[in-house]
C-alpha atoms as a PDB file:
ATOM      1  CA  UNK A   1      10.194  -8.002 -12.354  1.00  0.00           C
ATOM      2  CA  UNK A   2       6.386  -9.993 -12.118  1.00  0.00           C
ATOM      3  CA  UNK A   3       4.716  -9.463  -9.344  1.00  0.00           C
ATOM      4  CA  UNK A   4       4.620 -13.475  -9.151  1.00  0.00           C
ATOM      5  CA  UNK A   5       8.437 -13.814  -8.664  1.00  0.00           C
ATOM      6  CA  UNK A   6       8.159 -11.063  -5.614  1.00  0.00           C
ATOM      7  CA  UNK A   7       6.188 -13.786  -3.424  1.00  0.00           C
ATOM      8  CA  UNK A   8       6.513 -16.610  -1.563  1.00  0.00           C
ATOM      9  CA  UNK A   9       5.276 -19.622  -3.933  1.00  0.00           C
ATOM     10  CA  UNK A  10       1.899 -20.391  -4.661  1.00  0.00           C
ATOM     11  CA  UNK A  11       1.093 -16.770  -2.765  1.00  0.00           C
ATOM     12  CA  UNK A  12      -0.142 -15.208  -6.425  1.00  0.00           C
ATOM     13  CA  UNK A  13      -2.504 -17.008  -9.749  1.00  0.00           C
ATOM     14  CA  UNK A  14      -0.826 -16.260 -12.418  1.00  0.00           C
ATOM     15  CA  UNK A  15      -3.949 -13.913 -12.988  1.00  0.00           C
ATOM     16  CA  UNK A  16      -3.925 -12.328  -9.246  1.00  0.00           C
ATOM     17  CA  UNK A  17      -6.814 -13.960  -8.559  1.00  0.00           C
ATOM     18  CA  UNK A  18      -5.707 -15.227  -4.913  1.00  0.00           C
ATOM     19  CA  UNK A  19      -4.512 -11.523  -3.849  1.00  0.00           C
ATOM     20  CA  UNK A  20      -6.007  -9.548  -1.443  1.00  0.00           C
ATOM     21  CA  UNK A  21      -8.558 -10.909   1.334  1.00  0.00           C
ATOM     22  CA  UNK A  22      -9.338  -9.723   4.977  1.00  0.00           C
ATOM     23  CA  UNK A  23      -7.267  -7.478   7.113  1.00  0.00           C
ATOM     24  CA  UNK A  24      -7.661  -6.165  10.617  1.00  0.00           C
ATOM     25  CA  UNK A  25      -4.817  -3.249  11.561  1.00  0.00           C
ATOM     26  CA  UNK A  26      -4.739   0.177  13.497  1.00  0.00           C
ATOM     27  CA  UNK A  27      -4.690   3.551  11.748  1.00  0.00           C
ATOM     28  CA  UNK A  28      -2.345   6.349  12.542  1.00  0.00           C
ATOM     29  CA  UNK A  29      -5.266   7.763  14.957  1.00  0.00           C
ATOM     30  CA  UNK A  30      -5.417   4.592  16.132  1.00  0.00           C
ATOM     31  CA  UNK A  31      -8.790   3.715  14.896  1.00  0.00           C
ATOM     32  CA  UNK A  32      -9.159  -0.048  14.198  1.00  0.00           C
ATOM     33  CA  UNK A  33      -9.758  -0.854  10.232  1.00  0.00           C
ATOM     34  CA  UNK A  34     -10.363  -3.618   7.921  1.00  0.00           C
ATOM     35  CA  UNK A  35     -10.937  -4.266   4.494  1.00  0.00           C
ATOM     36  CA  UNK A  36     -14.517  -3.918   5.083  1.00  0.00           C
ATOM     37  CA  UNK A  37     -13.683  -0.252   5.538  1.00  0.00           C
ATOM     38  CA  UNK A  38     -12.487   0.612   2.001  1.00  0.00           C
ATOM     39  CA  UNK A  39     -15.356  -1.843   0.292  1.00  0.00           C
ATOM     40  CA  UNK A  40     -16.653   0.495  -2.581  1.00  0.00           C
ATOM     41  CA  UNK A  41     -13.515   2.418  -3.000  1.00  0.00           C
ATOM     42  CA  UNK A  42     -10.406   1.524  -5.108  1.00  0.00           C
ATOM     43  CA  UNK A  43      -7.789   0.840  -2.311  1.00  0.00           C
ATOM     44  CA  UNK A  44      -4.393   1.795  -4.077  1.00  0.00           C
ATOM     45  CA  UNK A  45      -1.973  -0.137  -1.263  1.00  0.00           C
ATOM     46  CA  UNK A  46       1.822   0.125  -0.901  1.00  0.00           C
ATOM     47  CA  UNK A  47       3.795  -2.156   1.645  1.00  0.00           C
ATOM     48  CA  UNK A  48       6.602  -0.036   3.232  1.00  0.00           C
ATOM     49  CA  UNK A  49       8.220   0.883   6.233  1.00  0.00           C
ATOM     50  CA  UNK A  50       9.280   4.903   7.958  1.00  0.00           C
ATOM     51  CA  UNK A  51      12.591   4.122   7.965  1.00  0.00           C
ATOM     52  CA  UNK A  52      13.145   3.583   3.985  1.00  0.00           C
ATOM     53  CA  UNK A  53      15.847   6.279   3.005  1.00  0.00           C
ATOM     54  CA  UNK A  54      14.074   6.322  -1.036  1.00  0.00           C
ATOM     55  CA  UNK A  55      11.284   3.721  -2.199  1.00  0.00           C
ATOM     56  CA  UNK A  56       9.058   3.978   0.187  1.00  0.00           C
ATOM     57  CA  UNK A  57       8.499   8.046  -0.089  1.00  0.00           C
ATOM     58  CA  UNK A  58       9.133   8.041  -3.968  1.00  0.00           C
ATOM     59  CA  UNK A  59       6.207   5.605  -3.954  1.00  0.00           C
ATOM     60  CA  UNK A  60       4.393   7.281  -1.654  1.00  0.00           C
ATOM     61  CA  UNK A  61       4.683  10.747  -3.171  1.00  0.00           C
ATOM     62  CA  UNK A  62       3.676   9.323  -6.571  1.00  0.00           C
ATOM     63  CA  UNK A  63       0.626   8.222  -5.335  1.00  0.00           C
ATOM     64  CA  UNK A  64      -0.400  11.512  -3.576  1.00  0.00           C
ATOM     65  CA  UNK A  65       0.486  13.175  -6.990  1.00  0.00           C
ATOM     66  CA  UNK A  66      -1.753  10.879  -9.174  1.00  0.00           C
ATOM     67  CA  UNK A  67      -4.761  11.734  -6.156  1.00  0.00           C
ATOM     68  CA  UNK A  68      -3.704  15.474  -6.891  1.00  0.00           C
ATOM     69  CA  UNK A  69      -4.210  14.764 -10.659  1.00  0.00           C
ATOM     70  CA  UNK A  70      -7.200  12.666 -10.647  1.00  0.00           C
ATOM     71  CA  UNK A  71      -9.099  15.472  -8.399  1.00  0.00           C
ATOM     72  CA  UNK A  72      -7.764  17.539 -11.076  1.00  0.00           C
ATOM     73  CA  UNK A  73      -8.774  15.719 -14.378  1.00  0.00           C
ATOM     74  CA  UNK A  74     -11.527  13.631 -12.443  1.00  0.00           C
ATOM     75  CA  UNK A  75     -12.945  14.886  -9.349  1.00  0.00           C
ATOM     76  CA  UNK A  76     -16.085  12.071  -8.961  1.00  0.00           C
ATOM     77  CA  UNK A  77     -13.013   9.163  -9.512  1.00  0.00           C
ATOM     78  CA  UNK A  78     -10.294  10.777  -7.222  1.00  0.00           C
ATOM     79  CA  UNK A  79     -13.434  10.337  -4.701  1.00  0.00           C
ATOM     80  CA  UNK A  80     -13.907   6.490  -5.254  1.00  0.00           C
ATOM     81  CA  UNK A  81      -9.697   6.392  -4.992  1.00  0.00           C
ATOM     82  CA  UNK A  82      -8.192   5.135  -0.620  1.00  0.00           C
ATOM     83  CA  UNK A  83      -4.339   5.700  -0.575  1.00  0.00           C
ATOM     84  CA  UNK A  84      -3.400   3.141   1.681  1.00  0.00           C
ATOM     85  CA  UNK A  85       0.255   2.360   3.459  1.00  0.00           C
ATOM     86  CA  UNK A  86       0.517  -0.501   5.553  1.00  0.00           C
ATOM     87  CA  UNK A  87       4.071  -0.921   7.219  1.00  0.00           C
ATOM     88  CA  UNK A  88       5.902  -3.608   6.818  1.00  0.00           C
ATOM     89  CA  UNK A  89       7.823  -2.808  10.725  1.00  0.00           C
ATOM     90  CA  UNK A  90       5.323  -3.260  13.191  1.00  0.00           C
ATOM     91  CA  UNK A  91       8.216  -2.479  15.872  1.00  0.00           C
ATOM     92  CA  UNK A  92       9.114   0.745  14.952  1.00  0.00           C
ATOM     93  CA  UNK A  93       6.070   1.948  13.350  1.00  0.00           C
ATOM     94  CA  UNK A  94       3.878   2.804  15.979  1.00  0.00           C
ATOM     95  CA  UNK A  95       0.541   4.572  15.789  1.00  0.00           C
ATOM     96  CA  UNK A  96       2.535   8.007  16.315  1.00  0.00           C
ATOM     97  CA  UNK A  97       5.203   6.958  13.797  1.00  0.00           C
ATOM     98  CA  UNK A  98       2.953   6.358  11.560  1.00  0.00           C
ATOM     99  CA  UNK A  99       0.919   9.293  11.831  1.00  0.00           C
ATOM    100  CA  UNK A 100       3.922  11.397  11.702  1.00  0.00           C
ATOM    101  CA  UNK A 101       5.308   9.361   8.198  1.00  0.00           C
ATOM    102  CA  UNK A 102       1.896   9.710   6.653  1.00  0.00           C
ATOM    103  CA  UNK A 103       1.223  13.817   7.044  1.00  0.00           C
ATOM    104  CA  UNK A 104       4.291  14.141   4.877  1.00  0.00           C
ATOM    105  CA  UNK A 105       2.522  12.686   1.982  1.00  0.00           C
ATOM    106  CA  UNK A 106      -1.477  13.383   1.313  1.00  0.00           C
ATOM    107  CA  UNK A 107      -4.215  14.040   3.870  1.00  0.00           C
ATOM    108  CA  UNK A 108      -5.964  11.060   2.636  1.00  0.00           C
ATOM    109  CA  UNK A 109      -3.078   8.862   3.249  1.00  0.00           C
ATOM    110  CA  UNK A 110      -4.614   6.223   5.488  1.00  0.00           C
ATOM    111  CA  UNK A 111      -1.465   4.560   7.500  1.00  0.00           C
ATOM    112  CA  UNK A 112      -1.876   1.264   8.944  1.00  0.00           C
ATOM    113  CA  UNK A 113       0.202  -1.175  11.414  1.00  0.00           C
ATOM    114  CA  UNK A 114      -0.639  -3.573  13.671  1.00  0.00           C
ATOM    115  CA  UNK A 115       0.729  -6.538  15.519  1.00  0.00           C
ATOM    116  CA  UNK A 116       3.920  -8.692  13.815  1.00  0.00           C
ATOM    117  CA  UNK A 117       1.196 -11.312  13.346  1.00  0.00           C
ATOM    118  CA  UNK A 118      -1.398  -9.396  11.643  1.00  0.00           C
ATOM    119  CA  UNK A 119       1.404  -7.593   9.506  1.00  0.00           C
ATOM    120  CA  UNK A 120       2.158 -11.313   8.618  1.00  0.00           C
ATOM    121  CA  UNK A 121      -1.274 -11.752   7.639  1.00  0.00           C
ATOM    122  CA  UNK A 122      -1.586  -8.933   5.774  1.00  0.00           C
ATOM    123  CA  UNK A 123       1.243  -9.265   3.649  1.00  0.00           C
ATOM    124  CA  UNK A 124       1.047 -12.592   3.095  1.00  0.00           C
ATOM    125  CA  UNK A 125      -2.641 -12.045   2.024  1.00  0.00           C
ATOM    126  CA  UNK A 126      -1.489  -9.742  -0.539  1.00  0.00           C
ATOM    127  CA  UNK A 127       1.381 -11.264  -1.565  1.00  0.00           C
ATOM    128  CA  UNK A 128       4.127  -8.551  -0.490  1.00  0.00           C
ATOM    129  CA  UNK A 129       7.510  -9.260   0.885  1.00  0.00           C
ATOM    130  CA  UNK A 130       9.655  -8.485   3.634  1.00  0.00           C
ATOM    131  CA  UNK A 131      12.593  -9.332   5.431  1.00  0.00           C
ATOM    132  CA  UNK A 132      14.803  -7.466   8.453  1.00  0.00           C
ATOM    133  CA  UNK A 133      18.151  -6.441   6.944  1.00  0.00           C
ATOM    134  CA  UNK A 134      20.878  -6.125   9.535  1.00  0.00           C
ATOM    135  CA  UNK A 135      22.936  -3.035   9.734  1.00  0.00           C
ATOM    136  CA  UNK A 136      25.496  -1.739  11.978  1.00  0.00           C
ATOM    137  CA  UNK A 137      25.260  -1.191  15.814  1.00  0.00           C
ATOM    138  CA  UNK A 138      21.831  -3.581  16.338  1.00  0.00           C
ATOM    139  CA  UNK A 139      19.873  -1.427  13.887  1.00  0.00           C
ATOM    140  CA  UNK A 140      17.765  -2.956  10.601  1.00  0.00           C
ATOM    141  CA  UNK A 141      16.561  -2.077   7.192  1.00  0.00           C
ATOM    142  CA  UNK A 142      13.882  -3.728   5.426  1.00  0.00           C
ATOM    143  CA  UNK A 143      14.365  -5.591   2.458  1.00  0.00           C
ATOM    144  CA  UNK A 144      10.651  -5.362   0.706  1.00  0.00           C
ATOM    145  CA  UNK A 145       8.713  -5.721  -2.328  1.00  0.00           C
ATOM    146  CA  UNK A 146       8.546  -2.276  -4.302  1.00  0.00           C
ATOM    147  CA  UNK A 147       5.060  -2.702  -6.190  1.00  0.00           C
ATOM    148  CA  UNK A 148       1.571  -0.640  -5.728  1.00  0.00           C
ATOM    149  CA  UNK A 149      -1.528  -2.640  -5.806  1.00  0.00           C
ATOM    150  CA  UNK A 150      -4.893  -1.390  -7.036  1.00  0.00           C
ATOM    151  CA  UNK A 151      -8.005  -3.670  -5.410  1.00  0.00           C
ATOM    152  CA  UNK A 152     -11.668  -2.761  -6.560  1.00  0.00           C
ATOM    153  CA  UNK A 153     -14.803  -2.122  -4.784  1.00  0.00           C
ATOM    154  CA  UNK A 154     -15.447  -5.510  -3.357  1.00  0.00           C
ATOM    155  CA  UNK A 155     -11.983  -5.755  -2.245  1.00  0.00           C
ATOM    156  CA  UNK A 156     -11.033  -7.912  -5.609  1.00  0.00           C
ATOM    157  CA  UNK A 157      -7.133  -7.603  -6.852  1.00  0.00           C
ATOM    158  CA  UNK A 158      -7.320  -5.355 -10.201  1.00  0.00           C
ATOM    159  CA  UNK A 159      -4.003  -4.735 -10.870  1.00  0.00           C
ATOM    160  CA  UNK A 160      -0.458  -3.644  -9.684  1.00  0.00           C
ATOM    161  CA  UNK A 161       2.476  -1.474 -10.698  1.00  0.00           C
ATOM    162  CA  UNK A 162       6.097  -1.113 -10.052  1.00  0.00           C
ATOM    163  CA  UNK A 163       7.454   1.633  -7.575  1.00  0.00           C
ATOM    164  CA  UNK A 164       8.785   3.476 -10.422  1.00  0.00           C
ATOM    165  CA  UNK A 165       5.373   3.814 -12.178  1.00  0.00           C
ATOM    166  CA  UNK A 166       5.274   7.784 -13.764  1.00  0.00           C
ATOM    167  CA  UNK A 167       2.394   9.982 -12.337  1.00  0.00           C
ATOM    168  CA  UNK A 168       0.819  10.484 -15.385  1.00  0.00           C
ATOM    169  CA  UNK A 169       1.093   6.766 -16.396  1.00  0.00           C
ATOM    170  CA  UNK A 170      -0.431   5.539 -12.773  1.00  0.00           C
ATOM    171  CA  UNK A 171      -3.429   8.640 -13.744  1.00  0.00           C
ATOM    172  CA  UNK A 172      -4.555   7.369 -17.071  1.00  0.00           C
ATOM    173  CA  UNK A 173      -4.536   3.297 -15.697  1.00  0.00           C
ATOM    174  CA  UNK A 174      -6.608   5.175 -12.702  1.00  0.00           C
ATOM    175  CA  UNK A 175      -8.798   6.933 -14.517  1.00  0.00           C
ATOM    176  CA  UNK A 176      -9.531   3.692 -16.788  1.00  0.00           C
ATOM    177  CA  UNK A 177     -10.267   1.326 -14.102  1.00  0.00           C
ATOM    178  CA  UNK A 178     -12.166   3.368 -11.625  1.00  0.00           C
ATOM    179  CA  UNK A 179     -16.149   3.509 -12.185  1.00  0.00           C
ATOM    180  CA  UNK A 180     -17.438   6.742 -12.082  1.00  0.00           C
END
């Protein structure tokens, strides 16, 4: 599916070229961050939630694999490379949640979450989806967009993928994009 049909209209060019933008969230110490933060790095972003029973950690343990085979292949790009996962459930992904979630993955997982406005923001700004699914006895899923974005150094949209985007296929587009 196109990235364009995953978003609200109008959120997405047809080229990308309205994705992305400024962000203010918390990190899983608790740290505030922004998009300032990961200028001159290649922010590789996935919207998800703790609670996801299979996207969410597939995607996430893809992209801690390709950062385990681009220090591998190349160790100068896997430097220039931020893993980023910014919930898309504010109320039940806490700072500790979070924190907790992220270890599972890669060290240099960055987590983020923030208020249900700023988690608005932020998706809205780069054109993810969400949407509370109701399940049995008051609890909720997430119904969410399943693609990885890849934003350059100066915070402009590059590129995105699907969740089920191979290792070795995610690498080589990596290792192609990324300035040494």
């Amino acid at each position: 599916m196109a990235l364009a049909l995953l978003m609200p209209s109008g959120a997405l060019a047809s080229d990308g070229a309205s994705l992305g933008g400024p962000f203010r969230l918390i990190d899983q110490t608790g740290t505030p961050r922004s998009d300032v933060d990961f200028h001159g790095s290649y922010p590789l972003i996935y919207f998800g939630f703790t609670h996801c029973p299979d996207l969410c950690p597939r995607s996430l343990g893809t992209m801690s694999a390709v950062l385990d085979e681009l220090s591998a292949r190349t160790p100068r790009k896997a430097q220039r490379l931020a893993l980023l996962f910014i919930t898309v459930d504010p109320e039940r992904d806490t700072v500790a949640v979070i924190k907790d979630y992220v270890a599972q993955f890669h060290p240099r997982l960055v987590g983020l979450t923030g208020s249900t406005q700023d988690i608005e923001h932020v998706t809205r700004t780069y054109g993810a989806f969400y949407a509370p699914v109701p399940e049995g006895g008051g609890s909720y899923a997430m119904d969410h967009s399943g693609f990885i974005v890849l934003m350059g150094p100066a915070g402009e949209y590059l590129t995105h993928f699907e969740s089920d985007v191979g290792v070795e296929e995610l690498a080589a587009e990596l290792e192609r994009r990324i300035a040494p």
